[in-house]
C-alpha atoms as a PDB file:
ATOM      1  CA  UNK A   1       9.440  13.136  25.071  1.00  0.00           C
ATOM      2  CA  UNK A   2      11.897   9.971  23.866  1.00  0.00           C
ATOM      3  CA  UNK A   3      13.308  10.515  20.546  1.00  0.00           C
ATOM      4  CA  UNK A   4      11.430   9.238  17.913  1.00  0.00           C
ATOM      5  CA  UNK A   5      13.889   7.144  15.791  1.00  0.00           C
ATOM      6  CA  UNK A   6      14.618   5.530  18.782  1.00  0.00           C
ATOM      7  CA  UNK A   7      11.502   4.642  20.120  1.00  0.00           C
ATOM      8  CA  UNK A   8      10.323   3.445  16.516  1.00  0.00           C
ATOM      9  CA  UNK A   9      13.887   1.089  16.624  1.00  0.00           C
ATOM     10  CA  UNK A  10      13.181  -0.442  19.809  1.00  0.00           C
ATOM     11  CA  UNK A  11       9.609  -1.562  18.917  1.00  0.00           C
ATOM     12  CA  UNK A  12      10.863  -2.816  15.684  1.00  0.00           C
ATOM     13  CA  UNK A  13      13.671  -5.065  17.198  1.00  0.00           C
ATOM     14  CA  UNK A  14      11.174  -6.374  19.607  1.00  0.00           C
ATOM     15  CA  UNK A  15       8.339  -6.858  16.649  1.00  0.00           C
ATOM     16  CA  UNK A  16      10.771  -8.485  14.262  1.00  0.00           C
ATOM     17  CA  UNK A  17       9.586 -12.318  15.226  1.00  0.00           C
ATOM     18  CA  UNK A  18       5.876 -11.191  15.459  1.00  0.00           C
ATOM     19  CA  UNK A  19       6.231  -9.583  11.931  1.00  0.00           C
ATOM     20  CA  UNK A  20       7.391 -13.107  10.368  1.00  0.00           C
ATOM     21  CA  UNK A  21       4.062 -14.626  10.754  1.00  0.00           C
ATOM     22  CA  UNK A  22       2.452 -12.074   9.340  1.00  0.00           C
ATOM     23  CA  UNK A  23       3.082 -12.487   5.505  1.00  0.00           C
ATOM     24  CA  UNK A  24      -0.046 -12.256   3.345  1.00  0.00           C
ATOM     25  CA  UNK A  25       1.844 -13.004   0.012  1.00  0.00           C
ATOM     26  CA  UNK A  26       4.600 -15.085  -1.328  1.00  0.00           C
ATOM     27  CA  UNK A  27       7.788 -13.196  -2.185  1.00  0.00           C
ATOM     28  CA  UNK A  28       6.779 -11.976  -5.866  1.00  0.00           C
ATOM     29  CA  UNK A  29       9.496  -9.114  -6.014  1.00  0.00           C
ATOM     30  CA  UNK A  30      12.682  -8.906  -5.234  1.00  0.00           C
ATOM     31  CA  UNK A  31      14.057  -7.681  -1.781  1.00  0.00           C
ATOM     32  CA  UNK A  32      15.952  -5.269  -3.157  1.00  0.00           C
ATOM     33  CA  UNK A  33      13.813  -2.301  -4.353  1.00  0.00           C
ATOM     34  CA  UNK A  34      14.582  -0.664  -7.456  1.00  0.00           C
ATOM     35  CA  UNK A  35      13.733   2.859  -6.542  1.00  0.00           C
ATOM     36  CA  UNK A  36      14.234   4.892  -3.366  1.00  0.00           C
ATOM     37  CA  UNK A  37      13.972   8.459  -2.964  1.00  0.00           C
ATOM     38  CA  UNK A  38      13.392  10.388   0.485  1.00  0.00           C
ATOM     39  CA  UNK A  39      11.050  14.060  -0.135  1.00  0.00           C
ATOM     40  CA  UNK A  40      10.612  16.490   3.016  1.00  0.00           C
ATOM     41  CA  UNK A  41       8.520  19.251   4.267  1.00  0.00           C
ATOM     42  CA  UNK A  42       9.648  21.186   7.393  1.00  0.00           C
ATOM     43  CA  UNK A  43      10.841  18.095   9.561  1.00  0.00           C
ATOM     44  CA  UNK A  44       8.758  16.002   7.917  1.00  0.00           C
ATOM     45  CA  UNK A  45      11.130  12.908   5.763  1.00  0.00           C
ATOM     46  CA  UNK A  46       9.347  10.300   4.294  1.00  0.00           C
ATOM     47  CA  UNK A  47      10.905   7.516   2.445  1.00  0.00           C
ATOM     48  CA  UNK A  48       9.234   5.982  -0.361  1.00  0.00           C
ATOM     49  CA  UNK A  49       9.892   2.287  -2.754  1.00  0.00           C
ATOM     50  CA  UNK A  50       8.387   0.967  -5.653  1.00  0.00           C
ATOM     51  CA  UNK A  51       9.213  -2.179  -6.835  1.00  0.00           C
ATOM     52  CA  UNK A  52       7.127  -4.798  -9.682  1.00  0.00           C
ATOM     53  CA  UNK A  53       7.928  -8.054 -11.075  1.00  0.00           C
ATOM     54  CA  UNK A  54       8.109  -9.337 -14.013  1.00  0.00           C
ATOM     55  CA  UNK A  55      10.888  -6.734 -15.588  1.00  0.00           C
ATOM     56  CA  UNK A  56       9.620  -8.675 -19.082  1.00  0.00           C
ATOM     57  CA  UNK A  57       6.673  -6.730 -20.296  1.00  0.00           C
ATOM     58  CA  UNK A  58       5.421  -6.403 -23.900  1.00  0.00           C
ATOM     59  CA  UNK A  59       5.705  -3.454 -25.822  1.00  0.00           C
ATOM     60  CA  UNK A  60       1.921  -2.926 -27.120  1.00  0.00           C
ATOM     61  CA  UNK A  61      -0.542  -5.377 -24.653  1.00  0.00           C
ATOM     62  CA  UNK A  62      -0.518  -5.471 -21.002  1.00  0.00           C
ATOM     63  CA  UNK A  63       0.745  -8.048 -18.738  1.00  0.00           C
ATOM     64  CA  UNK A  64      -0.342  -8.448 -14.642  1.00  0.00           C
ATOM     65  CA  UNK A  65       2.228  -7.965 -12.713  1.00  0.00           C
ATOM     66  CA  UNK A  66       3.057  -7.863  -8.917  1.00  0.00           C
ATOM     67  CA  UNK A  67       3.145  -4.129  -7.732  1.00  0.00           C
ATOM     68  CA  UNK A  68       4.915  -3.028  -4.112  1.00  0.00           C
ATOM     69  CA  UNK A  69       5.416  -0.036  -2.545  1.00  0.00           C
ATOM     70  CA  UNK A  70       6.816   0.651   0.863  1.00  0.00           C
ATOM     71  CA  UNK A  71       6.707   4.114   2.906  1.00  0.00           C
ATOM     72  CA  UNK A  72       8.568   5.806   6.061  1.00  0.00           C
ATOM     73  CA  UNK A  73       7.392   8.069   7.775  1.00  0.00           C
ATOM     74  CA  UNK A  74      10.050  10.315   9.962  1.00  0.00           C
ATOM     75  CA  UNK A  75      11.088  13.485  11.551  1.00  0.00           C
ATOM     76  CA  UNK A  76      14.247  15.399  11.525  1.00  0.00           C
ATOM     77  CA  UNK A  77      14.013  16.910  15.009  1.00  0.00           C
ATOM     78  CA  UNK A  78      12.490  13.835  16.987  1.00  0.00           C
ATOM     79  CA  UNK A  79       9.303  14.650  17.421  1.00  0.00           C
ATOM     80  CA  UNK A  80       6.212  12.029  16.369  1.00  0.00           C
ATOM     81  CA  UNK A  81       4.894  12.917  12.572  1.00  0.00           C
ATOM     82  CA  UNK A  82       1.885  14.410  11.969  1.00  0.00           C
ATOM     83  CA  UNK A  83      -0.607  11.344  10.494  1.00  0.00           C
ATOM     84  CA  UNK A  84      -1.345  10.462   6.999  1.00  0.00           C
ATOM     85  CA  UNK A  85      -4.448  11.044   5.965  1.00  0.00           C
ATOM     86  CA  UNK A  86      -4.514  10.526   1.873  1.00  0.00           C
ATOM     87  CA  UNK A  87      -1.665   8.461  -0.567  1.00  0.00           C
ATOM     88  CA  UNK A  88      -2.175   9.324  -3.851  1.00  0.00           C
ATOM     89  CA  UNK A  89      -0.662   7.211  -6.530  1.00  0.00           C
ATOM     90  CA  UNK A  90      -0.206   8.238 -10.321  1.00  0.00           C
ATOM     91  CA  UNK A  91       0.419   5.544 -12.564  1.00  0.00           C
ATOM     92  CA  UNK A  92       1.602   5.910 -16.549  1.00  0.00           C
ATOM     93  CA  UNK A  93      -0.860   5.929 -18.954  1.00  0.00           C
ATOM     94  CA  UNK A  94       0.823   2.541 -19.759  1.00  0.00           C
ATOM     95  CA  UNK A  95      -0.667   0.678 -16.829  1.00  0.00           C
ATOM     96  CA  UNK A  96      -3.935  -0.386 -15.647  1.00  0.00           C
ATOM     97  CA  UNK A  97      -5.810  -0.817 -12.316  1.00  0.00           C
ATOM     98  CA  UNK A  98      -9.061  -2.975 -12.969  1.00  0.00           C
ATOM     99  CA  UNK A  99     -10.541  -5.370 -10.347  1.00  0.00           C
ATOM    100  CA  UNK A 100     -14.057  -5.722 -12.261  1.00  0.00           C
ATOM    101  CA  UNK A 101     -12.954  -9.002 -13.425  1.00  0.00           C
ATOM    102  CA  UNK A 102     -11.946 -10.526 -10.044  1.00  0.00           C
ATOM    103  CA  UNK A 103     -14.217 -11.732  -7.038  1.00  0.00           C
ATOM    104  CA  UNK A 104     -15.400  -9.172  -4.938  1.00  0.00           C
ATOM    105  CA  UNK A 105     -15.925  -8.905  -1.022  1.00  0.00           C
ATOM    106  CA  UNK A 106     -19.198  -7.082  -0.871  1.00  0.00           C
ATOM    107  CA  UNK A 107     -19.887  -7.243   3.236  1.00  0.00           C
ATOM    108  CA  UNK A 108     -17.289  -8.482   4.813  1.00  0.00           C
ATOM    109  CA  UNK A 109     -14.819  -5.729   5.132  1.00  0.00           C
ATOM    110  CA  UNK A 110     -17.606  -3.634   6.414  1.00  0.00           C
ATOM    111  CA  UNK A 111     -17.863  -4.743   9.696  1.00  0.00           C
ATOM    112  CA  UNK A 112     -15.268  -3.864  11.368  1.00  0.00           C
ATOM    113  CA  UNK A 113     -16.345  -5.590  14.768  1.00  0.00           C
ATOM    114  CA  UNK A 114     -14.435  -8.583  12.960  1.00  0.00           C
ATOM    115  CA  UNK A 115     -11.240  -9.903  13.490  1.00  0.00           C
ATOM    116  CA  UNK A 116      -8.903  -9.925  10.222  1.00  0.00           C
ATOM    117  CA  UNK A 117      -8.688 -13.578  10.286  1.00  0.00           C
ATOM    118  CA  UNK A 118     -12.802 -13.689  10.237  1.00  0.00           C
ATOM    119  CA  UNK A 119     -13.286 -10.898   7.391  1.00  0.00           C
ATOM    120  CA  UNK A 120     -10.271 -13.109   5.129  1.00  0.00           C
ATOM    121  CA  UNK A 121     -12.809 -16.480   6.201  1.00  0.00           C
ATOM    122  CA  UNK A 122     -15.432 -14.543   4.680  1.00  0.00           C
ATOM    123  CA  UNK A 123     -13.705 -12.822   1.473  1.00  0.00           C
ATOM    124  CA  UNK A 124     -11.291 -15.446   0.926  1.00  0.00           C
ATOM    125  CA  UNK A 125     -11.685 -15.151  -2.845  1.00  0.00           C
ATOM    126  CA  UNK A 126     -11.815 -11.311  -3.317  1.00  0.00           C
ATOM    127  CA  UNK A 127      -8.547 -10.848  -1.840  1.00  0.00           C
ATOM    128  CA  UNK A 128      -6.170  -8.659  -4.146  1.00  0.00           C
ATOM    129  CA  UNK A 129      -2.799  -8.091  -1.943  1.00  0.00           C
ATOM    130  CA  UNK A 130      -1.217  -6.927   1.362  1.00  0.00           C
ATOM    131  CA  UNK A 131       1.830  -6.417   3.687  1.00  0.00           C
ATOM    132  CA  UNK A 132       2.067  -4.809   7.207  1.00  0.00           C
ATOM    133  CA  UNK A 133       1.707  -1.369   8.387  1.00  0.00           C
ATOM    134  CA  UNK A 134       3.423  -0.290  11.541  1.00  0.00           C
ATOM    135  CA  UNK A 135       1.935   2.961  13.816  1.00  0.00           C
ATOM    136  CA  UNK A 136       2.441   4.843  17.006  1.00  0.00           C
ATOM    137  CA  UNK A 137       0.052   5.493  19.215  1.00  0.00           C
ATOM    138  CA  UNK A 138       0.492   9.019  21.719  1.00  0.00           C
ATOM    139  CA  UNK A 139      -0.400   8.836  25.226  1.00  0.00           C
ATOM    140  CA  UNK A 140       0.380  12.438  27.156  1.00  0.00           C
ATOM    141  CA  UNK A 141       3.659  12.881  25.697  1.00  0.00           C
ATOM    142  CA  UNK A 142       5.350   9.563  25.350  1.00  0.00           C
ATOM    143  CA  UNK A 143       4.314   7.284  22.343  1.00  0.00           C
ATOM    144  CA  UNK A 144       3.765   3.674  21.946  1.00  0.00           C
ATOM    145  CA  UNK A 145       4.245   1.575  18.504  1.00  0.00           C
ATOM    146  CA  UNK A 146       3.154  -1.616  17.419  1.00  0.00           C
ATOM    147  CA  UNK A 147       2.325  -3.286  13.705  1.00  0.00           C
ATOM    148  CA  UNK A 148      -0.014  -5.471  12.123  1.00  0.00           C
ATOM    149  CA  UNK A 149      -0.891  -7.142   8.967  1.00  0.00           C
ATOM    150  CA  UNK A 150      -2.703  -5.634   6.193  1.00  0.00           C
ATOM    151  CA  UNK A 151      -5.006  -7.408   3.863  1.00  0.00           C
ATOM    152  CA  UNK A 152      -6.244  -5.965   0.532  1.00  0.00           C
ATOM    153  CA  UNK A 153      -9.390  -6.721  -0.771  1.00  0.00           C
ATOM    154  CA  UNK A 154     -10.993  -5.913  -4.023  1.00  0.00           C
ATOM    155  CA  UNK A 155     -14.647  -4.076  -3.446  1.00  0.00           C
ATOM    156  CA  UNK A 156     -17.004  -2.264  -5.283  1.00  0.00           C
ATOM    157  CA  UNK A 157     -16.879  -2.337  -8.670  1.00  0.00           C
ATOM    158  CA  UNK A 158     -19.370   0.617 -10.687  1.00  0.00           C
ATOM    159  CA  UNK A 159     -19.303   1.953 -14.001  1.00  0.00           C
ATOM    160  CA  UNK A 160     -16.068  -0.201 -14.601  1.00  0.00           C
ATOM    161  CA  UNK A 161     -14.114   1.745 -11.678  1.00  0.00           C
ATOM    162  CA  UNK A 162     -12.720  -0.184  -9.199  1.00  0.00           C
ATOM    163  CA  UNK A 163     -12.574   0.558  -5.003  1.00  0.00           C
ATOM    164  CA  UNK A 164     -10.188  -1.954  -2.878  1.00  0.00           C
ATOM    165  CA  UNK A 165      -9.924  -2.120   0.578  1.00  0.00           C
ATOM    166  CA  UNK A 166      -6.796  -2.172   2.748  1.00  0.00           C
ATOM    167  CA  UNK A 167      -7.753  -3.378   6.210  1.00  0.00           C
ATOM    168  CA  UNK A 168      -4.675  -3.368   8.646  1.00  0.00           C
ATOM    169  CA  UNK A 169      -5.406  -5.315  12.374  1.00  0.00           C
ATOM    170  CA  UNK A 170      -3.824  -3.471  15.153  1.00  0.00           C
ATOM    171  CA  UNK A 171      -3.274  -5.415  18.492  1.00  0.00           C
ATOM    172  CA  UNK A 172      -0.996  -3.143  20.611  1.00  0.00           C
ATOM    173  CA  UNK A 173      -0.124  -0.379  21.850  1.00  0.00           C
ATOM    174  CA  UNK A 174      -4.796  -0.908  21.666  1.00  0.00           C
ATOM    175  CA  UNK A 175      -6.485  -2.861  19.567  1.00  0.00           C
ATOM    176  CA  UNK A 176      -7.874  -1.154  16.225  1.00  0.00           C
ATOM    177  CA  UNK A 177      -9.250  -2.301  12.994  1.00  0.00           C
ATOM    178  CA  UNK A 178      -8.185   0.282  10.341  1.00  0.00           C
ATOM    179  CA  UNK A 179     -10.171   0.186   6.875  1.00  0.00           C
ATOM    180  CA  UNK A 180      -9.119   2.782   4.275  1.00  0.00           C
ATOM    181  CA  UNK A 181     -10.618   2.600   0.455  1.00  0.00           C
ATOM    182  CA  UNK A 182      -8.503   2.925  -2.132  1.00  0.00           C
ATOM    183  CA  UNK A 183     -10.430   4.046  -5.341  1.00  0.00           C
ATOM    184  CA  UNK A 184      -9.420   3.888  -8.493  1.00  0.00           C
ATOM    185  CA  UNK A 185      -9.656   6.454 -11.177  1.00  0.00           C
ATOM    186  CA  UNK A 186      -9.165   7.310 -14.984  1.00  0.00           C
ATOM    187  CA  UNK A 187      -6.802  10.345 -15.122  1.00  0.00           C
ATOM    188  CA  UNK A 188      -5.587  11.714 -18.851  1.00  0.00           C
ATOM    189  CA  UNK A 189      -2.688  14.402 -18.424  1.00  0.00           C
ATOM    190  CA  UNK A 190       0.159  13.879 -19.469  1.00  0.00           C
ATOM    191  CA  UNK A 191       1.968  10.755 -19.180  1.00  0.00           C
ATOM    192  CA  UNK A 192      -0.141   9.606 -16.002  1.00  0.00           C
ATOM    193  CA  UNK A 193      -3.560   7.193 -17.089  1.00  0.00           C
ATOM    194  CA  UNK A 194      -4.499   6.285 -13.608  1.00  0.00           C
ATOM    195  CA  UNK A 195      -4.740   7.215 -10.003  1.00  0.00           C
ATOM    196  CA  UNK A 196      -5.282   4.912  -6.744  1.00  0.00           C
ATOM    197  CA  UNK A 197      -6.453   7.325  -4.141  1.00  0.00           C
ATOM    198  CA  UNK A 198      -5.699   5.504  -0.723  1.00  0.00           C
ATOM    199  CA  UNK A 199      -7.170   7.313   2.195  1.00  0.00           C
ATOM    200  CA  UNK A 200      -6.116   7.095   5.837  1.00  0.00           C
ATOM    201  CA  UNK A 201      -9.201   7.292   8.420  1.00  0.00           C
ATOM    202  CA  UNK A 202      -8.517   8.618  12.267  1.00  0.00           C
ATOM    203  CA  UNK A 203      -7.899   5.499  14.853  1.00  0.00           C
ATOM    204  CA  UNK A 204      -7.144   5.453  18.063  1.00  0.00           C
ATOM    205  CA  UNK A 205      -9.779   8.129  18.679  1.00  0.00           C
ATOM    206  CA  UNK A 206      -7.624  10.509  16.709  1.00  0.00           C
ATOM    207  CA  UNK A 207      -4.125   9.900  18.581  1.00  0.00           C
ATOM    208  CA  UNK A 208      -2.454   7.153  16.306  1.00  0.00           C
ATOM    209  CA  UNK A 209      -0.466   7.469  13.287  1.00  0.00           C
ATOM    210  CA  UNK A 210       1.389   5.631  10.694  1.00  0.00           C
ATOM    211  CA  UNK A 211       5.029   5.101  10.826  1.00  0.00           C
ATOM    212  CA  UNK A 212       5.710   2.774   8.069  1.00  0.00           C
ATOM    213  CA  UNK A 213       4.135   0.698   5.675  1.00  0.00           C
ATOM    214  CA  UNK A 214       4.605  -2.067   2.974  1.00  0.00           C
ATOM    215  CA  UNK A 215       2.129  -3.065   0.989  1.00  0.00           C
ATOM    216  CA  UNK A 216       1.993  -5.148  -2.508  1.00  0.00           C
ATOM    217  CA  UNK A 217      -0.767  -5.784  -4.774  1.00  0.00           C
ATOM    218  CA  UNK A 218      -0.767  -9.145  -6.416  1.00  0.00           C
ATOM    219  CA  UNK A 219      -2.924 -11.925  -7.848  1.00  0.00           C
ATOM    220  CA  UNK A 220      -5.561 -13.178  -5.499  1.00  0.00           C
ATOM    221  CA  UNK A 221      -5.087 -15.880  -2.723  1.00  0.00           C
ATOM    222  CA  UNK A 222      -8.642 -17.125  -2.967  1.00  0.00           C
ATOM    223  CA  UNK A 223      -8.760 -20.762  -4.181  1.00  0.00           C
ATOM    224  CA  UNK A 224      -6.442 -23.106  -5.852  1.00  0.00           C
ATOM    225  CA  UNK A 225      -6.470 -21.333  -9.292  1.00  0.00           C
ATOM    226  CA  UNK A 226      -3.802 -18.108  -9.635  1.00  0.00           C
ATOM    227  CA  UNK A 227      -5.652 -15.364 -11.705  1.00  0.00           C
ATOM    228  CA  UNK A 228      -4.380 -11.748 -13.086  1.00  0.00           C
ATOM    229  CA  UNK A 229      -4.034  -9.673 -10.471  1.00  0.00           C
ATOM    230  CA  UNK A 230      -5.626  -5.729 -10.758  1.00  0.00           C
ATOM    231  CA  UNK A 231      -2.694  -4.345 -12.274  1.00  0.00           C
ATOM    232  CA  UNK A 232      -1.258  -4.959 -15.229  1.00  0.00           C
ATOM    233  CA  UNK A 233       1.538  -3.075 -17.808  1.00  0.00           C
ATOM    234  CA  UNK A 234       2.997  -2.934 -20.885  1.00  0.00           C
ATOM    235  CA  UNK A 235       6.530  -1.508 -22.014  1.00  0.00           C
ATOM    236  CA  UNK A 236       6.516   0.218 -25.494  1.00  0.00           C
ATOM    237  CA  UNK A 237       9.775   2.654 -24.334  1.00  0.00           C
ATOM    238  CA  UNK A 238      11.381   1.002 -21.625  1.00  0.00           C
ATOM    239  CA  UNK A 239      10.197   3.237 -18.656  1.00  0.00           C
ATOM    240  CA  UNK A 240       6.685   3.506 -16.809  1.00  0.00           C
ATOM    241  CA  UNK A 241       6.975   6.576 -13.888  1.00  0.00           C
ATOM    242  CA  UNK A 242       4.600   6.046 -10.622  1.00  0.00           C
ATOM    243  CA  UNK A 243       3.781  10.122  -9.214  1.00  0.00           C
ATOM    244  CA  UNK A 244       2.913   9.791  -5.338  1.00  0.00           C
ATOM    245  CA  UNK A 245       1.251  12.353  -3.467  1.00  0.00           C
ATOM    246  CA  UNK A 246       0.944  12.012   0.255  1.00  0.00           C
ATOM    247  CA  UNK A 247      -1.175  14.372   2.474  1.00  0.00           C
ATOM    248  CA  UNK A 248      -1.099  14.763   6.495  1.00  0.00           C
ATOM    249  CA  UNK A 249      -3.211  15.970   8.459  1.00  0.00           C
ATOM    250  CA  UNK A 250      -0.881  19.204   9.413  1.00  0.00           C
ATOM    251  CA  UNK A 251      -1.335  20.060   6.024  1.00  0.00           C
ATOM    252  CA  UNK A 252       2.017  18.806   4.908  1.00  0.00           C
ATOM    253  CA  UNK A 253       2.570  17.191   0.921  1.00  0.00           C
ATOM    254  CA  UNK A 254       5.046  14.967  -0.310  1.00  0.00           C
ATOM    255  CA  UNK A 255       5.178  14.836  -3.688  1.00  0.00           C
ATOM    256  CA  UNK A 256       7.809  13.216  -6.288  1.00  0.00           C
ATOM    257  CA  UNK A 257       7.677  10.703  -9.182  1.00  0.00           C
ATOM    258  CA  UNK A 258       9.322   7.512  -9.322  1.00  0.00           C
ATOM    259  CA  UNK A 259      10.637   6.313 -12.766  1.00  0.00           C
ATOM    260  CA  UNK A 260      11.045   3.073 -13.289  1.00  0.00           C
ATOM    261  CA  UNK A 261      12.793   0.961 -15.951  1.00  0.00           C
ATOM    262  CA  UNK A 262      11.295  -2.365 -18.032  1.00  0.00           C
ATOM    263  CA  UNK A 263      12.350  -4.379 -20.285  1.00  0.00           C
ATOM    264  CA  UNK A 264      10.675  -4.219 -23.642  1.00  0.00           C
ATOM    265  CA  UNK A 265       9.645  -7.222 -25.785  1.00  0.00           C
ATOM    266  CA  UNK A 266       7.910  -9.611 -24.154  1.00  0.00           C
ATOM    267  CA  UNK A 267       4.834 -12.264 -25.528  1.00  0.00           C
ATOM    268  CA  UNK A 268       2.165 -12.176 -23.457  1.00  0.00           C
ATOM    269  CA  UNK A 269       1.297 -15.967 -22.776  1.00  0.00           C
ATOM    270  CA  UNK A 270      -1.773 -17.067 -24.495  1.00  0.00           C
END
């Protein structure tokens, strides 16, 4: 078996051009991330960022902002890790997640016999984010790895609770379509008010897995106009903290929090 980290670097360098054409959102937040924190299990290291933008957030409304995370997934002793199956995000009870508002893509992301480009045609308006996702793919005992883009839409919308949709287009090492819901929920305890539960289907008929990811909800793309985008904060103390769970499918869990830091004192514009 190669090692790993190597075999991740190589198709990296060689995906680095491909990658560049990929971008689903202009640069909202900055390139350097404001948090970064690596939690293990066994051999298991993963590597998670948060990032938002604006910094300038008032103290008692909420404001949209521009939300980003970004994940690695890694081993210690070279072998492939185990897949991700669940991403659990806890946001402070000072946010919100709320797509109710926004257009919603009812069929298209459904039909997964579509390319990306044909399920953005048809939910051009309802889209809420993305990024890029990168996976391996094990054949016998070597692995292959490849990326794609990743498009977030917003979905179904009940009861006031909101369920997006990241779809990530895979064309190599084989061509897959991966949809996984994220669904948002109300969660009182403690300091956390919401959770995005993001789950991770089996692809490649149960051999592929994720290796990184980077993803970044935002306003919409759909149409001329720029609307709020599904999250939104406020700063009464000058800190927010994002929890993140993440789940494999060897039973493994990664869990830490992620303070962050705002500044207080903004006017939301009227």
């Amino acid at each position: 078996m190669r090692n790993f980290r190597g075999a991740l670097g190589a198709a990296v360098a060689t995906a680095v051009g491909a990658l560049a054409a990929l971008a689903v959102l202009p640069p909202v937040v900055p390139a350097a991330w404001l948090s970064d924190t690596v939690a293990s299990d066994g051999p298991l290291e993963v590597t998670l960022d948060v990032d938002f933008a604006p910094e300038n957030l008032p103290r008692t409304e909420r404001a949209p902002v521009a939300f980003a995370i970004a994940g690695t997934m890694d081993t210690t002793n070279g072998s492939y890790p185990s897949p991700l199956r669940q991403l659990v995000l806890e946001f402070d009870r000072d946010s919100a997640i709320d797509g109710t508002g926004l257009p919603r893509c009812e069929n298209g992301y459904r039909d997964v016999r579509r390319s990306l480009d044909e399920m953005k045609a048809a939910c051009e308006d309802a889209i809420v984010g993305g990024g890029r996702v990168d996976v391996g793919v094990v054949f016998v005992e070597e692995a292959a790895f490849g990326a794609g883009e990743l498009v977030v839409f917003n979905g179904r919308a009940k009861d006031r609770r909101t369920t997006l949709y990241a779809v990530a287009q895979i064309t190599r090492p084989v061509p897959v379509t991966i949809v996984m819901p994220i669904e948002i929920k109300k969660r009182r305890q403690g300091r956390i008010g919401t959770e995005a539960i993001v789950s991770v289907p089996e692809f490649a008929h149960g051999a592929g897995f994720i290796t990184d990811f980077r993803l970044r909800l935002d306003r919409r793309l759909g149409g001329r106009e720029t609307t709020n985008g599904v999250i939104s904060l406020q700063c009464p103390d000058g800190k927010f903290t994002v929890g993140v769970r993440a789940k494999f499918e060897n039973e493994s869990l990664i869990r830490d929090e992620l303070p962050q830091q705002c500044r207080a004192g903004a006017r939301l514009a009227k």
